[in-house]
C-alpha atoms as a PDB file:
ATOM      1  CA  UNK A   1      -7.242  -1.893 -12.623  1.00  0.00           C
ATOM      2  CA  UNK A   2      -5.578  -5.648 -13.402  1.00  0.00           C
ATOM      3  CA  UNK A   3      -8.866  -8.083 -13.401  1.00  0.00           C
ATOM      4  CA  UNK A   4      -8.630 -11.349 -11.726  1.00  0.00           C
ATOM      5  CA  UNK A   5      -8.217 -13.407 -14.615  1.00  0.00           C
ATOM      6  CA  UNK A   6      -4.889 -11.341 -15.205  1.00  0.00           C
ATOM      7  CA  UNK A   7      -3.795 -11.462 -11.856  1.00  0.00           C
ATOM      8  CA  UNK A   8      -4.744 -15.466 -11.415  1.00  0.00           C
ATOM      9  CA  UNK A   9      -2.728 -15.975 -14.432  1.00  0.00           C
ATOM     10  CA  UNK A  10       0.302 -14.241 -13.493  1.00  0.00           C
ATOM     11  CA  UNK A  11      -0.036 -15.856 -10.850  1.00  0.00           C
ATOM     12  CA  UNK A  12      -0.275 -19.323 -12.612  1.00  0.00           C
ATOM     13  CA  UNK A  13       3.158 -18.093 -14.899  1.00  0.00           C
ATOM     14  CA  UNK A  14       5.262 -17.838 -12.249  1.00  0.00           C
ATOM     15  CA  UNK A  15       4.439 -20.900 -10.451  1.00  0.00           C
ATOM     16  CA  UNK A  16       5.260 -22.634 -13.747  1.00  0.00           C
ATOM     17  CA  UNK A  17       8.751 -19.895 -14.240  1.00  0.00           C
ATOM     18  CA  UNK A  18       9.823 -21.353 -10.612  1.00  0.00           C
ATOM     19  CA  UNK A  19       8.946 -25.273 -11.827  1.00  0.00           C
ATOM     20  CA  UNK A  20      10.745 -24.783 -15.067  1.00  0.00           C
ATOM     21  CA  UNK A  21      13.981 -23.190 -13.163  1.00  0.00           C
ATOM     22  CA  UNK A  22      13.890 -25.798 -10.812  1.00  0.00           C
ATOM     23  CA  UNK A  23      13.623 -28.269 -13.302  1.00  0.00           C
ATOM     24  CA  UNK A  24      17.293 -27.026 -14.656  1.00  0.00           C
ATOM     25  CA  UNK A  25      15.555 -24.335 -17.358  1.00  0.00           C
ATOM     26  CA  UNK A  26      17.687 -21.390 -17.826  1.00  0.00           C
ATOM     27  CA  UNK A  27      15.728 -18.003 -16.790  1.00  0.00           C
ATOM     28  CA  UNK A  28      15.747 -17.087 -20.808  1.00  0.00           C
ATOM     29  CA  UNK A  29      14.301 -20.582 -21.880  1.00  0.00           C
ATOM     30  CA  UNK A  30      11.794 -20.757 -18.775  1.00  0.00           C
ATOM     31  CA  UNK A  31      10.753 -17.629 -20.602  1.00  0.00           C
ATOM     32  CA  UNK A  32      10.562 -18.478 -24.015  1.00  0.00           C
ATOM     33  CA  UNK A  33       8.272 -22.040 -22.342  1.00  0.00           C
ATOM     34  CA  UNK A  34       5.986 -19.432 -20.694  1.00  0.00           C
ATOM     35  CA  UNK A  35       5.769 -16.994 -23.246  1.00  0.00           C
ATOM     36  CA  UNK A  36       4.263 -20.359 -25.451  1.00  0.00           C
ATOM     37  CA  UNK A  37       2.053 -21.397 -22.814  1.00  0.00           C
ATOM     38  CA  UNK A  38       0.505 -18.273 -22.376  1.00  0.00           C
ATOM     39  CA  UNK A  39       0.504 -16.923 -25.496  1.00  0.00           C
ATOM     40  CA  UNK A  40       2.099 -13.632 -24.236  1.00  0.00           C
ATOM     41  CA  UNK A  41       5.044 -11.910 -25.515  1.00  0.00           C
ATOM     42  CA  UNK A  42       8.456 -12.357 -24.116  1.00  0.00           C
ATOM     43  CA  UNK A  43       8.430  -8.987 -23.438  1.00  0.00           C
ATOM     44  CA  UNK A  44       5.700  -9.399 -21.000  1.00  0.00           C
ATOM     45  CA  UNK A  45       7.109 -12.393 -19.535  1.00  0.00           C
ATOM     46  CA  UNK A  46       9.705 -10.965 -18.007  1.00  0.00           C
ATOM     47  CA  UNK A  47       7.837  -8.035 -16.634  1.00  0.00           C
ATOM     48  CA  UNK A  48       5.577 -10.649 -15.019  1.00  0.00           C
ATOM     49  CA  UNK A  49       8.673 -12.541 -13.591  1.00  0.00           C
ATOM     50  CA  UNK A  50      10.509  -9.793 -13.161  1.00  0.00           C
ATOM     51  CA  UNK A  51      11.230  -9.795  -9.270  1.00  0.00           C
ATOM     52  CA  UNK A  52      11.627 -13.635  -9.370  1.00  0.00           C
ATOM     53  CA  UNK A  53      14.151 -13.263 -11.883  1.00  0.00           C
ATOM     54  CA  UNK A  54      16.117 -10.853  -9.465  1.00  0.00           C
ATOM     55  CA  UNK A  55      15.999 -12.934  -6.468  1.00  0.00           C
ATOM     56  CA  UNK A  56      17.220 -15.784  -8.812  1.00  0.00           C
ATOM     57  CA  UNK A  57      19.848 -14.366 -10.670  1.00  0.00           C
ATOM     58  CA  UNK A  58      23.197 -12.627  -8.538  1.00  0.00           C
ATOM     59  CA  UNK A  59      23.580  -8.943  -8.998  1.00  0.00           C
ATOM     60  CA  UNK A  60      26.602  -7.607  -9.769  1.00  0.00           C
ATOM     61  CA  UNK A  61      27.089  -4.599  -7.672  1.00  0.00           C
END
């Protein structure tokens, strides 16, 4: 079970992911900024901002 803390920060991550996009970021270096932030892994940065990344980004099929 995620604990608050978790959830309140992943919360926190993608309100910064959206600011740094909107701010002219690309997704990979909005990324990299919130992977330093949060001292988390890349890796776990995108699975975090995983569906915002989907809606941003045009799919190809």
């Amino acid at each position: 079970i995620p604990s608050y803390k978790t959830l309140l920060r992943d919360e926190e991550l993608q309100e910064d992911f959206k600011t740094l996009i909107k701010q002219g970021l690309t997704t990979k270096n909005a990324s990299l900024e919130c992977a330093k932030k949060y001292d988390l892994s890349l890796n776990a940065v995108y699975l975090i901002t995983k569906e915002l990344r989907e809606n941003l980004e045009p799919s190809l099929f």
